[in-house]
N, C-alpha and C. Protein backbone atom coordinates (compact mmCIF):
# COMPACT_ATOMS: atom_id res chain seq x y z
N UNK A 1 13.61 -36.91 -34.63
CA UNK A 1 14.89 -37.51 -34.32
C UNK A 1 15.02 -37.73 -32.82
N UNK A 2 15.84 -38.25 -32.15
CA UNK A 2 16.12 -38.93 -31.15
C UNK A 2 17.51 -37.90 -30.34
N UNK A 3 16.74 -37.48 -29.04
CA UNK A 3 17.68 -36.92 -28.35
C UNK A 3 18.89 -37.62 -28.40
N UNK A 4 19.20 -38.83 -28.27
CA UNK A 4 20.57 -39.89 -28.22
C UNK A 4 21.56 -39.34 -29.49
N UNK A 5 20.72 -39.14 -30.39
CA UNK A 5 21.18 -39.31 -31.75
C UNK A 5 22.14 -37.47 -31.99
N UNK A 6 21.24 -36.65 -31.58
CA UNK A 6 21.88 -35.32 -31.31
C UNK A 6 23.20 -35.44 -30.52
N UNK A 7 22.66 -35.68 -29.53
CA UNK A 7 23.90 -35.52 -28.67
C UNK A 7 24.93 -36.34 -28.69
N UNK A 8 25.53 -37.68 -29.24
CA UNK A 8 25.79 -38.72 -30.25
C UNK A 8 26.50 -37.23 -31.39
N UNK A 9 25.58 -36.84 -31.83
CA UNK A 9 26.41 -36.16 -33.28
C UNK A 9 27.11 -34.62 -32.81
N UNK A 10 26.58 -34.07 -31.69
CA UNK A 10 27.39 -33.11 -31.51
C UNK A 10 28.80 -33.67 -30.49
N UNK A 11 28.89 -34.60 -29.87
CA UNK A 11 29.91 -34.87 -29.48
C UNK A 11 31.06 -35.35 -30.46
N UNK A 12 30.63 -36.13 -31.53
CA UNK A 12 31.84 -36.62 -32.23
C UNK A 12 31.89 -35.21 -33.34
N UNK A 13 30.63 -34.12 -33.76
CA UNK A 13 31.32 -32.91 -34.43
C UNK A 13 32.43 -32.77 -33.42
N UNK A 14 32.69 -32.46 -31.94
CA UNK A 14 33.45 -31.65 -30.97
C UNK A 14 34.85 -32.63 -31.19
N UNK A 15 34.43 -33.95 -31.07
CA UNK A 15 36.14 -34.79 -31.31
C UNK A 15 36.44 -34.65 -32.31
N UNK A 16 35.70 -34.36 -33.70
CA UNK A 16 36.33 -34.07 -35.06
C UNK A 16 37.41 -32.72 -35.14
N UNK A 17 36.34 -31.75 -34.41
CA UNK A 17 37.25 -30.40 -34.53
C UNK A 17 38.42 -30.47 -33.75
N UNK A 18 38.36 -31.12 -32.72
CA UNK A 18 39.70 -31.31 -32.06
C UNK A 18 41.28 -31.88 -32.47
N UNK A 19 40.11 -32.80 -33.58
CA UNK A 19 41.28 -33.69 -34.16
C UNK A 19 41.93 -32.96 -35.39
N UNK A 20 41.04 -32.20 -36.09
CA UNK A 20 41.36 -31.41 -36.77
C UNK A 20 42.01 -30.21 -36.87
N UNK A 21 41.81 -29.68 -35.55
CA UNK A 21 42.90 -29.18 -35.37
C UNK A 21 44.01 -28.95 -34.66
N UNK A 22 45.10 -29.13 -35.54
CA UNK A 22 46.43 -29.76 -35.59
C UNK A 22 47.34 -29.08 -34.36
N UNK A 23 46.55 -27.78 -33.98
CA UNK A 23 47.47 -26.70 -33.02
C UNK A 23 46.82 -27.47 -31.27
N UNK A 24 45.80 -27.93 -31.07
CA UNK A 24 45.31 -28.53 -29.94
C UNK A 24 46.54 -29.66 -29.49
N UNK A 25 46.87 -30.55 -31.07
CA UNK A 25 47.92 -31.73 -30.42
C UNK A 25 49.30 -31.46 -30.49
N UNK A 26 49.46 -30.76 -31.88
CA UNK A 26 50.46 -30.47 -32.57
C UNK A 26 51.82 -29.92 -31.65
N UNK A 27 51.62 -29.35 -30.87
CA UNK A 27 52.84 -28.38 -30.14
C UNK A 27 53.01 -28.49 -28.74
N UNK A 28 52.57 -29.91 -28.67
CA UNK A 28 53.16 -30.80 -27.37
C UNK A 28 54.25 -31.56 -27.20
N UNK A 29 55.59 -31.43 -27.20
CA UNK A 29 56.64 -31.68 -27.69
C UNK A 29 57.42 -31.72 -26.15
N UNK A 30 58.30 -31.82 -25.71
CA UNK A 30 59.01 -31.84 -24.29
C UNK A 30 60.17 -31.78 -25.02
N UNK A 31 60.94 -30.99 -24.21
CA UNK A 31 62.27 -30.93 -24.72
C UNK A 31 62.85 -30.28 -23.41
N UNK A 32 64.09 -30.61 -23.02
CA UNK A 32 64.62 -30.75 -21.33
C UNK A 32 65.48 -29.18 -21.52
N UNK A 33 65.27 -28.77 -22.64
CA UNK A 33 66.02 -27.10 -22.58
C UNK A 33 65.08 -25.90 -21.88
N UNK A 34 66.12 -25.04 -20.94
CA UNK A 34 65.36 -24.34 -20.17
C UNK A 34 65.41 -22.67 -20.43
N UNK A 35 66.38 -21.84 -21.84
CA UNK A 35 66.54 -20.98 -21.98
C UNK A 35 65.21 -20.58 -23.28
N UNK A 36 64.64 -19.66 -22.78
CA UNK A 36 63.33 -19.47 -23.88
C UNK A 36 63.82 -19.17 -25.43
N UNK A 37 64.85 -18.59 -26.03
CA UNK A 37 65.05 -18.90 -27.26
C UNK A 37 66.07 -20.01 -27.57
N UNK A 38 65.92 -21.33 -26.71
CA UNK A 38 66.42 -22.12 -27.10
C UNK A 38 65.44 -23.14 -27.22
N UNK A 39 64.45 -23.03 -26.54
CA UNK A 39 63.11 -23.93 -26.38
C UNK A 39 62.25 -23.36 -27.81
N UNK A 40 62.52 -21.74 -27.90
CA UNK A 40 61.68 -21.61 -29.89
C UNK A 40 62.90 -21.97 -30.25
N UNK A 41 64.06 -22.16 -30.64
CA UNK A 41 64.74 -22.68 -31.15
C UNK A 41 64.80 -24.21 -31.73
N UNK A 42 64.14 -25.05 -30.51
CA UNK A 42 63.92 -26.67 -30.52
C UNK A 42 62.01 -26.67 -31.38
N UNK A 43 61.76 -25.67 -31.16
CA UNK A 43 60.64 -26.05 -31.38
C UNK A 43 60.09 -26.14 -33.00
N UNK A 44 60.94 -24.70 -33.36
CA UNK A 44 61.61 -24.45 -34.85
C UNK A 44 61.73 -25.93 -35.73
N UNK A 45 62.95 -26.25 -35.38
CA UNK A 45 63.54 -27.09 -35.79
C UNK A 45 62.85 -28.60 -35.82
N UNK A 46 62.09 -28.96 -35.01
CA UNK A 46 61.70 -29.85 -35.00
C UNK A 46 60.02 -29.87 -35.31
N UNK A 47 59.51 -28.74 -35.92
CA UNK A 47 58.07 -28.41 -36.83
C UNK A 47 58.60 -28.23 -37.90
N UNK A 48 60.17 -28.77 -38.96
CA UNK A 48 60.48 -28.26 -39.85
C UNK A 48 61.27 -29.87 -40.24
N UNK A 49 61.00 -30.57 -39.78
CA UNK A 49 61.98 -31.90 -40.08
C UNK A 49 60.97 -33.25 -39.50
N UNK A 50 60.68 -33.95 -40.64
CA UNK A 50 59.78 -35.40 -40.62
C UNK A 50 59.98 -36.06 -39.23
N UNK A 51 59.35 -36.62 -39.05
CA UNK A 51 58.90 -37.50 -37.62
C UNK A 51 59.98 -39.14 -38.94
N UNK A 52 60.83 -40.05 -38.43
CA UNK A 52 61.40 -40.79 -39.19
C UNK A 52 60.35 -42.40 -39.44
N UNK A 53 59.93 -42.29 -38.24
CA UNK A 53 58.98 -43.61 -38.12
C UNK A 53 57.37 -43.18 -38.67
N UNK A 54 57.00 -42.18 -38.85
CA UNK A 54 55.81 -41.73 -39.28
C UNK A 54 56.30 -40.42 -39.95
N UNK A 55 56.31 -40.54 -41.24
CA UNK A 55 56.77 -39.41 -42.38
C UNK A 55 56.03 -38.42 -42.41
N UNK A 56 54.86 -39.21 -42.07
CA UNK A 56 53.63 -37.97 -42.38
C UNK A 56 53.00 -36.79 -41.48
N UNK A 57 54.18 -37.07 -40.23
CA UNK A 57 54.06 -36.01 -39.54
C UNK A 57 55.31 -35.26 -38.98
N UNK A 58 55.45 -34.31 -38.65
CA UNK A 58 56.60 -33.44 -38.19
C UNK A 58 57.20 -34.42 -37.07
N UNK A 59 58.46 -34.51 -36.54
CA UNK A 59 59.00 -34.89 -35.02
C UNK A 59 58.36 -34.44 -34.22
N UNK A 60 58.23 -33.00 -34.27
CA UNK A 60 57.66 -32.66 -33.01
C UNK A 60 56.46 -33.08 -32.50
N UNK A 61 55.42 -33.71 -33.28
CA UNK A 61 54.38 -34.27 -33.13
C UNK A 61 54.60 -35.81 -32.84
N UNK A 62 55.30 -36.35 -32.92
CA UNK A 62 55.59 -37.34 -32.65
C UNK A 62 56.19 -38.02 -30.88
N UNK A 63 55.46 -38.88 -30.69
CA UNK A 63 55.52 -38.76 -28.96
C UNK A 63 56.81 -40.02 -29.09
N UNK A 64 57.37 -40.45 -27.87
CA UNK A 64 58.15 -41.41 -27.27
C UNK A 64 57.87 -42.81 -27.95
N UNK A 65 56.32 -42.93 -27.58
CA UNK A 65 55.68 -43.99 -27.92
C UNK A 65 55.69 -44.69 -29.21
N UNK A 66 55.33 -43.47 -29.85
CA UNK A 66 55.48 -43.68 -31.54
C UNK A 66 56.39 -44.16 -32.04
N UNK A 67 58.02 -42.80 -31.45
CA UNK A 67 59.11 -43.53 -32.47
C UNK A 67 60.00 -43.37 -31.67
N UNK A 68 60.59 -44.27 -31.01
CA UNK A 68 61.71 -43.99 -30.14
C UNK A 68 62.88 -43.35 -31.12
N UNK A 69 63.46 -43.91 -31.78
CA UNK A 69 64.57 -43.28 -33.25
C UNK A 69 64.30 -41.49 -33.61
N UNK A 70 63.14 -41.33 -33.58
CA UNK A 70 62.71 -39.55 -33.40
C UNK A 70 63.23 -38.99 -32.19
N UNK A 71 62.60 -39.95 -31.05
CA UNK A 71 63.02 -39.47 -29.53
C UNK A 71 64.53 -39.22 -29.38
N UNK A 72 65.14 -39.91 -30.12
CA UNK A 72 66.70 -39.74 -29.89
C UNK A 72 67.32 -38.76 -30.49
N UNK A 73 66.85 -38.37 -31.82
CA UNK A 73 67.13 -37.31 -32.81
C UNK A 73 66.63 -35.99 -32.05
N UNK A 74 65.65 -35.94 -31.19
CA UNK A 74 65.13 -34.47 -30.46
C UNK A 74 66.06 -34.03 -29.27
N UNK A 75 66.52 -35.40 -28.60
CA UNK A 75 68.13 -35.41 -28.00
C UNK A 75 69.00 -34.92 -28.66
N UNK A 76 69.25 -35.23 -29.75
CA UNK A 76 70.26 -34.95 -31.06
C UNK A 76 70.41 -33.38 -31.08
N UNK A 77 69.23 -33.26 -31.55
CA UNK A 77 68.37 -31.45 -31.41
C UNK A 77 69.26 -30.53 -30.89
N UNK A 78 68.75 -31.05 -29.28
CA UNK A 78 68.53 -29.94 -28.26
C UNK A 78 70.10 -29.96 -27.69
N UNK A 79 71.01 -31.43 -27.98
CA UNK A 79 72.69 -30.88 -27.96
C UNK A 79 72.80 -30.02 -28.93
N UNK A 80 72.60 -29.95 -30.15
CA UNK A 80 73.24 -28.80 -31.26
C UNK A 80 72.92 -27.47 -30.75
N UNK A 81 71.45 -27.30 -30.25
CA UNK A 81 71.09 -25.94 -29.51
C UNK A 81 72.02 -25.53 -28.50
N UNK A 82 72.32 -26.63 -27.66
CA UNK A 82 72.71 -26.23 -26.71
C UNK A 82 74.01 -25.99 -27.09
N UNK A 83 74.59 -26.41 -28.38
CA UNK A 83 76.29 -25.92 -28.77
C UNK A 83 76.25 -24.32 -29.55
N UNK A 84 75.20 -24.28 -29.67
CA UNK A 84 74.68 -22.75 -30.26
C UNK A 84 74.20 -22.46 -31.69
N UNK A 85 74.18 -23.83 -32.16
CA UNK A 85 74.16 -23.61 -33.75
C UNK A 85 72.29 -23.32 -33.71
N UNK A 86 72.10 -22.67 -34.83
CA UNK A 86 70.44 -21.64 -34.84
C UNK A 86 69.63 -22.76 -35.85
N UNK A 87 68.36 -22.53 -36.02
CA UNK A 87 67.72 -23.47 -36.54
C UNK A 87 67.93 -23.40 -37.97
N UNK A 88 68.44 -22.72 -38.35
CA UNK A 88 68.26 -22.97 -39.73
C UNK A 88 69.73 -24.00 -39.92
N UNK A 89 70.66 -23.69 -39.60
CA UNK A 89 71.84 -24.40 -39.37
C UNK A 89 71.72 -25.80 -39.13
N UNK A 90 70.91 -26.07 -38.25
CA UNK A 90 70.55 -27.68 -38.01
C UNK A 90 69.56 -28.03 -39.02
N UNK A 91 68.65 -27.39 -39.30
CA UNK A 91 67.91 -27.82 -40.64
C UNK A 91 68.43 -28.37 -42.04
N UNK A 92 69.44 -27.35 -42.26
CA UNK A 92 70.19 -27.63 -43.32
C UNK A 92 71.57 -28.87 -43.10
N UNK A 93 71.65 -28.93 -42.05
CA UNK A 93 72.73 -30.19 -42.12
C UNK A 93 72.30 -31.51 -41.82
N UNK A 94 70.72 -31.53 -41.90
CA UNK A 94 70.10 -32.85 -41.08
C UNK A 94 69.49 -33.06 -42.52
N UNK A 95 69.70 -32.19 -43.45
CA UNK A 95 69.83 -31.78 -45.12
C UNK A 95 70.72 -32.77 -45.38
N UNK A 96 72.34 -31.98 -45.62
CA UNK A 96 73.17 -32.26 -45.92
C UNK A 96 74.05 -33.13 -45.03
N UNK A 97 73.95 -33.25 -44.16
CA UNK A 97 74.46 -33.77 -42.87
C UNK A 97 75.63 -32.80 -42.15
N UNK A 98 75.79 -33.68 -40.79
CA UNK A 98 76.83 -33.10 -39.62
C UNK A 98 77.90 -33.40 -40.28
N UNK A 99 78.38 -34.08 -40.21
CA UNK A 99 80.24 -34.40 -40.48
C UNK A 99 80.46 -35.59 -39.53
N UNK A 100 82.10 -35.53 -39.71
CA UNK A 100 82.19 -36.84 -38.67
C UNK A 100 82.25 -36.13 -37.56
N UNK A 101 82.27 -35.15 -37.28
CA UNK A 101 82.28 -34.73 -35.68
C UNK A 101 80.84 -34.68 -35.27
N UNK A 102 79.94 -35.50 -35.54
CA UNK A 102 78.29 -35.67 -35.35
C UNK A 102 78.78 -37.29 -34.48
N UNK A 103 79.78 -38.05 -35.18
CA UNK A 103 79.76 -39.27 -34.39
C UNK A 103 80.09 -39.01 -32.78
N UNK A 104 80.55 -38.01 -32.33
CA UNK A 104 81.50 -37.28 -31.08
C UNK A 104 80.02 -37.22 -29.74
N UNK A 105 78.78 -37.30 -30.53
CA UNK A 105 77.61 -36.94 -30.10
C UNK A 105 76.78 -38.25 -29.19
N UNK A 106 76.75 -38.36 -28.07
CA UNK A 106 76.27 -39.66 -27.65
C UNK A 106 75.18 -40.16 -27.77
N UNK A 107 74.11 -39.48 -28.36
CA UNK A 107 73.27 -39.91 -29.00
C UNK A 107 73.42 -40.85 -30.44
N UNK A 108 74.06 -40.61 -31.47
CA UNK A 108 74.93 -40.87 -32.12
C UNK A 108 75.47 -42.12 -32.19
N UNK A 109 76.59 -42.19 -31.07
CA UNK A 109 77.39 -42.88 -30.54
C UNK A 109 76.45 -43.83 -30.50
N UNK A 110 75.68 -43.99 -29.39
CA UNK A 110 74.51 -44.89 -29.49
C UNK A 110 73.89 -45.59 -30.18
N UNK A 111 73.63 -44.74 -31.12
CA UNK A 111 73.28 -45.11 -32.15
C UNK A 111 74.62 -46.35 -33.17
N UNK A 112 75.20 -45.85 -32.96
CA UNK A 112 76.33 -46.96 -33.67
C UNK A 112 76.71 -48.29 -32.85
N UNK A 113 76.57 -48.00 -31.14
CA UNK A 113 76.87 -48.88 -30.50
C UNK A 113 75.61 -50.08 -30.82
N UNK A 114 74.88 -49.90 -31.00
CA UNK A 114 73.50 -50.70 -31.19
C UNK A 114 73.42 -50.95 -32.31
N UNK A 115 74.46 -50.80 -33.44
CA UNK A 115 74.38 -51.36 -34.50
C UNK A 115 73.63 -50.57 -35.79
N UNK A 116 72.87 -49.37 -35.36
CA UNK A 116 72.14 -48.85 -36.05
C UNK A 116 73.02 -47.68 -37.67
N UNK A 117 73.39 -48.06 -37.78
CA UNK A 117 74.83 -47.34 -38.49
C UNK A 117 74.16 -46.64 -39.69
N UNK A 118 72.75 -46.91 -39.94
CA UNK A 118 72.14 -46.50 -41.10
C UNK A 118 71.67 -44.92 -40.68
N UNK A 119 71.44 -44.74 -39.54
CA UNK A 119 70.61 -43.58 -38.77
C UNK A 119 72.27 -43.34 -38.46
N UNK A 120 73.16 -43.61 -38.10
CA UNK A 120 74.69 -42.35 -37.34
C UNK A 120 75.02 -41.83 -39.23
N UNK A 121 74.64 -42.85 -40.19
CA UNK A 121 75.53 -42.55 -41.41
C UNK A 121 74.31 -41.45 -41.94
N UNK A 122 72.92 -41.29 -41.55
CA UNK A 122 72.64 -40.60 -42.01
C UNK A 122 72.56 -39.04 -41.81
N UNK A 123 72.94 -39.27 -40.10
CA UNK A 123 73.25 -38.05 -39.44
C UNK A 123 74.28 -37.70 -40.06
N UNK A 124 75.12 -38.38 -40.15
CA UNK A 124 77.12 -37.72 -40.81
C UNK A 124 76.83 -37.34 -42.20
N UNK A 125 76.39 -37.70 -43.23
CA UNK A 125 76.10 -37.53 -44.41
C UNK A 125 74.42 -36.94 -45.41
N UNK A 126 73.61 -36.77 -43.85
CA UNK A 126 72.61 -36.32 -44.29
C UNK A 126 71.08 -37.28 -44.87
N UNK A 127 70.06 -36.56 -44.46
CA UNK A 127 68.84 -37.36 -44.73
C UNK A 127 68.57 -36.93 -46.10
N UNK A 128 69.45 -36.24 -46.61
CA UNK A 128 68.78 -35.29 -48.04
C UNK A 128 67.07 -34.70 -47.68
N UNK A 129 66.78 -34.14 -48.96
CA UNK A 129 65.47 -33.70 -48.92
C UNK A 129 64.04 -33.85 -48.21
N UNK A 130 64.58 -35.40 -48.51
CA UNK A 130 62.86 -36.03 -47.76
C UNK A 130 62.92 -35.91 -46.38
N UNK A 131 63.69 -35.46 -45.64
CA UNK A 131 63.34 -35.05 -43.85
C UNK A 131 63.02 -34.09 -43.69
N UNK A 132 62.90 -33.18 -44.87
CA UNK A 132 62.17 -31.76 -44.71
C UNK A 132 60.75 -32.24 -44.75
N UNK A 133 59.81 -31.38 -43.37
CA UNK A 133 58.89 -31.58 -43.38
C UNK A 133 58.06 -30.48 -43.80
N UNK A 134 57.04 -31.11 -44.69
CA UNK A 134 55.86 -30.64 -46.06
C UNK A 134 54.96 -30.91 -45.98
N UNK A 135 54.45 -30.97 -44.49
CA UNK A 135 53.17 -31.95 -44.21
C UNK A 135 51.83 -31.60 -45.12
N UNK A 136 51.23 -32.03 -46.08
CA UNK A 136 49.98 -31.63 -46.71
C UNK A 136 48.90 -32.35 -45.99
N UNK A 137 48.49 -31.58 -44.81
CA UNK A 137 47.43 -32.53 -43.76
C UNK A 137 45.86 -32.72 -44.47
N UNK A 138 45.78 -32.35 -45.99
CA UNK A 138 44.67 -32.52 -46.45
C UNK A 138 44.15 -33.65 -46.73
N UNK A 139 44.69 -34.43 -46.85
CA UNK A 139 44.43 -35.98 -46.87
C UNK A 139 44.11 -36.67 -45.58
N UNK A 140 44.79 -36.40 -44.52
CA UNK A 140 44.88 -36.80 -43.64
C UNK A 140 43.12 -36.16 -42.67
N UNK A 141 43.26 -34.68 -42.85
CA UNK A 141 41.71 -34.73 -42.55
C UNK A 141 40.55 -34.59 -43.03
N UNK A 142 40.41 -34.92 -44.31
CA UNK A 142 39.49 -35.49 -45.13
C UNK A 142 39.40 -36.86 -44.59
N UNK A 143 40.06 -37.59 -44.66
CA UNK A 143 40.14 -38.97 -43.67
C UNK A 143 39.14 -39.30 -42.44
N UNK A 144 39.40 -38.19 -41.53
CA UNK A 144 39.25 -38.11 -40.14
C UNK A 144 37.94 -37.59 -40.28
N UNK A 145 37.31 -36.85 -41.22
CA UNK A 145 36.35 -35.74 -41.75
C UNK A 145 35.60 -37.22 -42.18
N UNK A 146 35.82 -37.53 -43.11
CA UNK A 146 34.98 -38.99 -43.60
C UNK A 146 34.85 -40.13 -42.90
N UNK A 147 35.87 -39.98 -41.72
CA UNK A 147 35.46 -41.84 -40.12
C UNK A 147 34.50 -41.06 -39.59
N UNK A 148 34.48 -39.61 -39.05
CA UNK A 148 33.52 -38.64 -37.86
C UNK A 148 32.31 -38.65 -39.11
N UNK A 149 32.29 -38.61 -40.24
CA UNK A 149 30.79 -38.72 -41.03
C UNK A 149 30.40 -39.68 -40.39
N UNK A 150 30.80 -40.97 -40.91
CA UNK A 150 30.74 -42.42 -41.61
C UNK A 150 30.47 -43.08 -39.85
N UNK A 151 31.02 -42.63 -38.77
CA UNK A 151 30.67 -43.23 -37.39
C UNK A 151 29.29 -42.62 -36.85
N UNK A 152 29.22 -41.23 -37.56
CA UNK A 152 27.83 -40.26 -37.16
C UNK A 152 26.87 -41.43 -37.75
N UNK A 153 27.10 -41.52 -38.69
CA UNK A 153 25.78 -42.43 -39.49
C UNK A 153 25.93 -43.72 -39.21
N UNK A 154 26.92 -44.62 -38.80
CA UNK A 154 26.41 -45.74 -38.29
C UNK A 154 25.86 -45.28 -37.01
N UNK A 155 25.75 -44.35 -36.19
CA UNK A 155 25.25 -44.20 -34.83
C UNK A 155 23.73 -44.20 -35.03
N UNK A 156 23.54 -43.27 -35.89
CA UNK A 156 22.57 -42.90 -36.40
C UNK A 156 21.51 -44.13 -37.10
N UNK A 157 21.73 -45.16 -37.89
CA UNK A 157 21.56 -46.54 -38.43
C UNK A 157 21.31 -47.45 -37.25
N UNK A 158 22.20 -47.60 -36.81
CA UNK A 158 22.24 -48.43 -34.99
C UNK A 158 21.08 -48.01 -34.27
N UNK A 159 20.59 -46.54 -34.20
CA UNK A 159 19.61 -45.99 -33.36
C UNK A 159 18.02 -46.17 -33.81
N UNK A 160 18.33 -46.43 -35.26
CA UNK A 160 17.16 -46.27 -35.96
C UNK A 160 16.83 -47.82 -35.87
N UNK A 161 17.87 -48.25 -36.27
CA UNK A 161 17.51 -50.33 -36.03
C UNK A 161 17.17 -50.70 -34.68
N UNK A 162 17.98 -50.58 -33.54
CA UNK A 162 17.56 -50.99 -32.40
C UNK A 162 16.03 -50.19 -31.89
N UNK A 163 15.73 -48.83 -32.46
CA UNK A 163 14.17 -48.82 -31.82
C UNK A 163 13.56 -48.11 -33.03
N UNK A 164 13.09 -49.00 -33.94
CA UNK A 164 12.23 -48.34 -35.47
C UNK A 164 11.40 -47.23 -35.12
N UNK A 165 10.30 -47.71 -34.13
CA UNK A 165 9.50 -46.31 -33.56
C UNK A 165 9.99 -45.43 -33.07
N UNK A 166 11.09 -44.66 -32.54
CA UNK A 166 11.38 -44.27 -31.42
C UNK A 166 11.04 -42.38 -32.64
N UNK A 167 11.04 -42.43 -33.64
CA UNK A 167 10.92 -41.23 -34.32
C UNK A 167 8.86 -41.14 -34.17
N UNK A 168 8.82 -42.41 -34.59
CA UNK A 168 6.81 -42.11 -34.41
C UNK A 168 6.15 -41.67 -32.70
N UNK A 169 6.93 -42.19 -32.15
CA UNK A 169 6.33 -41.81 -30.56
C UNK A 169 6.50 -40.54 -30.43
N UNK A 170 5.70 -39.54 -29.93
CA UNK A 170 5.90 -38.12 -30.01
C UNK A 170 5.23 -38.20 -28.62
N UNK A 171 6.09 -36.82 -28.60
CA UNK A 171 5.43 -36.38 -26.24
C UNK A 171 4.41 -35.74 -26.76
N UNK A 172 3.66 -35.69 -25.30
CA UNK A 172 2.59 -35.20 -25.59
C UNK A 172 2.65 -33.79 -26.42
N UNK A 173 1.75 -33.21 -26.95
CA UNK A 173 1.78 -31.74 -27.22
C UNK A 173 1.74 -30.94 -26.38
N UNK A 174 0.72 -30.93 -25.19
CA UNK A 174 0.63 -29.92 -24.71
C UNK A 174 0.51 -30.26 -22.94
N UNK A 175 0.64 -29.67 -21.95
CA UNK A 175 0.58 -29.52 -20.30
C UNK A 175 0.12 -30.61 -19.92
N UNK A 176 -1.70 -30.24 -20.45
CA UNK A 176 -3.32 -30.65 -20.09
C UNK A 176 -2.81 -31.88 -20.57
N UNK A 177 -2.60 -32.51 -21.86
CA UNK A 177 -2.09 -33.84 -22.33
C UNK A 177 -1.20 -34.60 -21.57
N UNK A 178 0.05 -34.03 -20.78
CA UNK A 178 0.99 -34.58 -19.99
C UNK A 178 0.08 -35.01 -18.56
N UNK A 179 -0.50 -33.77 -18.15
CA UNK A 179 -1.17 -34.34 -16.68
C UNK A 179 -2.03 -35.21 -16.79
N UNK A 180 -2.80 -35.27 -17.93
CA UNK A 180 -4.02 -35.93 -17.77
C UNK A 180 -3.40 -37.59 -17.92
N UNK A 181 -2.01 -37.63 -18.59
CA UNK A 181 -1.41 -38.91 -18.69
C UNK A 181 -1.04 -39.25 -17.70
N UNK A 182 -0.38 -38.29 -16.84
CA UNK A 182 -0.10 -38.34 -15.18
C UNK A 182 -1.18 -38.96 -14.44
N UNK A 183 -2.60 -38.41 -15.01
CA UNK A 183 -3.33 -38.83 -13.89
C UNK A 183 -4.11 -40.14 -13.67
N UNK A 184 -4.14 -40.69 -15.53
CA UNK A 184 -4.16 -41.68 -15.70
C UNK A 184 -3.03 -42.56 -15.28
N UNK A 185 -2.15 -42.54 -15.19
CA UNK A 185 -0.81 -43.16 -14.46
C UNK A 185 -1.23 -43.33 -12.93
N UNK A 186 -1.52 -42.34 -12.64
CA UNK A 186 -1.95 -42.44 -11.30
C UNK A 186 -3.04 -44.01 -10.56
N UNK A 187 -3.89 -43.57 -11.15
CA UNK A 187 -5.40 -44.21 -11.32
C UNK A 187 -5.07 -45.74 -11.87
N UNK A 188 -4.19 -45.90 -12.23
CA UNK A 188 -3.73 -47.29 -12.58
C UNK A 188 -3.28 -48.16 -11.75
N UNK A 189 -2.02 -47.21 -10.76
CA UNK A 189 -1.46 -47.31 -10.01
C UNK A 189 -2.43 -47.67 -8.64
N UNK A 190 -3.44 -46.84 -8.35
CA UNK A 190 -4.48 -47.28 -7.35
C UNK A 190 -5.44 -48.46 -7.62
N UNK A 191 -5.73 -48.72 -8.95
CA UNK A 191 -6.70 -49.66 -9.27
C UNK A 191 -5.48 -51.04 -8.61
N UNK A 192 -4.32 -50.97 -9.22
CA UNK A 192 -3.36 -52.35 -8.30
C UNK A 192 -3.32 -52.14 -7.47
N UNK A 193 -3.41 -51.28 -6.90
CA UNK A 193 -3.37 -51.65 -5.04
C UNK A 193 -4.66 -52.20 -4.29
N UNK A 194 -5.71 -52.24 -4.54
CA UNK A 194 -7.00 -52.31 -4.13
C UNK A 194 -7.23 -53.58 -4.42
């Protein structure tokens, strides 16, 4: 086999495991609260409730980029923390919903000013069930498990097509074999100059 080809397959094993596991990306979250059981408090809460633009992952995993509508709800969050209510409390009303005193919330508010009335009505009345997050990441890295195969072996295919021999050429065996190729190298090298 082909040094390229090793090192080629232990690098994408190393990006597989990374990707796989979920605690490397997973619990990178920003949240502007500065009291430490209010930051596990945000953190709680938002590893326990769907990402809205990508279901299939928690909020908290979910960056700016992804879903701005999440980004606003982690705002949402970290006012209820900061009014004192505990995570299970916000879990269950993002359940059942806030009330109308959720519209009072400028995030919220916002949300209505922009027309979005589907996201303030679901805050006031609740996401029901399906915002509880249940992530079953088994699918997801079986997935990732079968592209890091499936890219190993086209690397592997690619390496073998672009140089067919490159498995028949073998180094020398032994020292005496290397120098004596050296020295023939050499001697070649002098016969062109002369």
């Amino acid at each position: 086999m082909n040094a390229v080809f090793y090192k080629t397959l232990i690098f994408f094993s190393i990006v597989v495991l990374f990707v796989l596991n979920g605690q490397v990306f997973g619990d990178s979250t920003f949240t502007n609260l500065s009291e430490p059981d209010q930051i596990r408090t945000f953190h709680e809460v938002t590893s326990r409730i769907r990402c809205i633009c990508i279901p299939s992952i928690t909020i908290k995993s979910c960056s700016f980029n992804n879903c701005t509508v999440s980004a606003k709800l982690k705002i949402f969050i970290e006012n209820r923390i900061a009014k004192g209510e505990s995570a299970d409390v916000i879990v269950d009303k993002m359940v059942h919903g806030f009330g109308e005193e959720a519209l009072q919330d400028p995030v919220i508010r916002k949300f209505v000013e922009a027309g979005n009335t589907g996201m303030a009505n679901s805050v006031v009345f609740g996401f029901g069930e399906n915002i509880l997050a249940t992530p079953d990441s088994t699918w997801i890295n079986l997935s990732l498990c079968l592209a890091g195969v499936l890219g190993i072996l086209f690397i592997f295919l690619y390496i073998k097509r672009k140089n067919p021999n490159s498995s028949k050429t073998a180094a020398p065996d032994s020292p005496k074999q290397e120098t004596e190729a050296f020295k023939r190298y050499l001697s070649e090298i002098e016969e062109k100059q002369k």
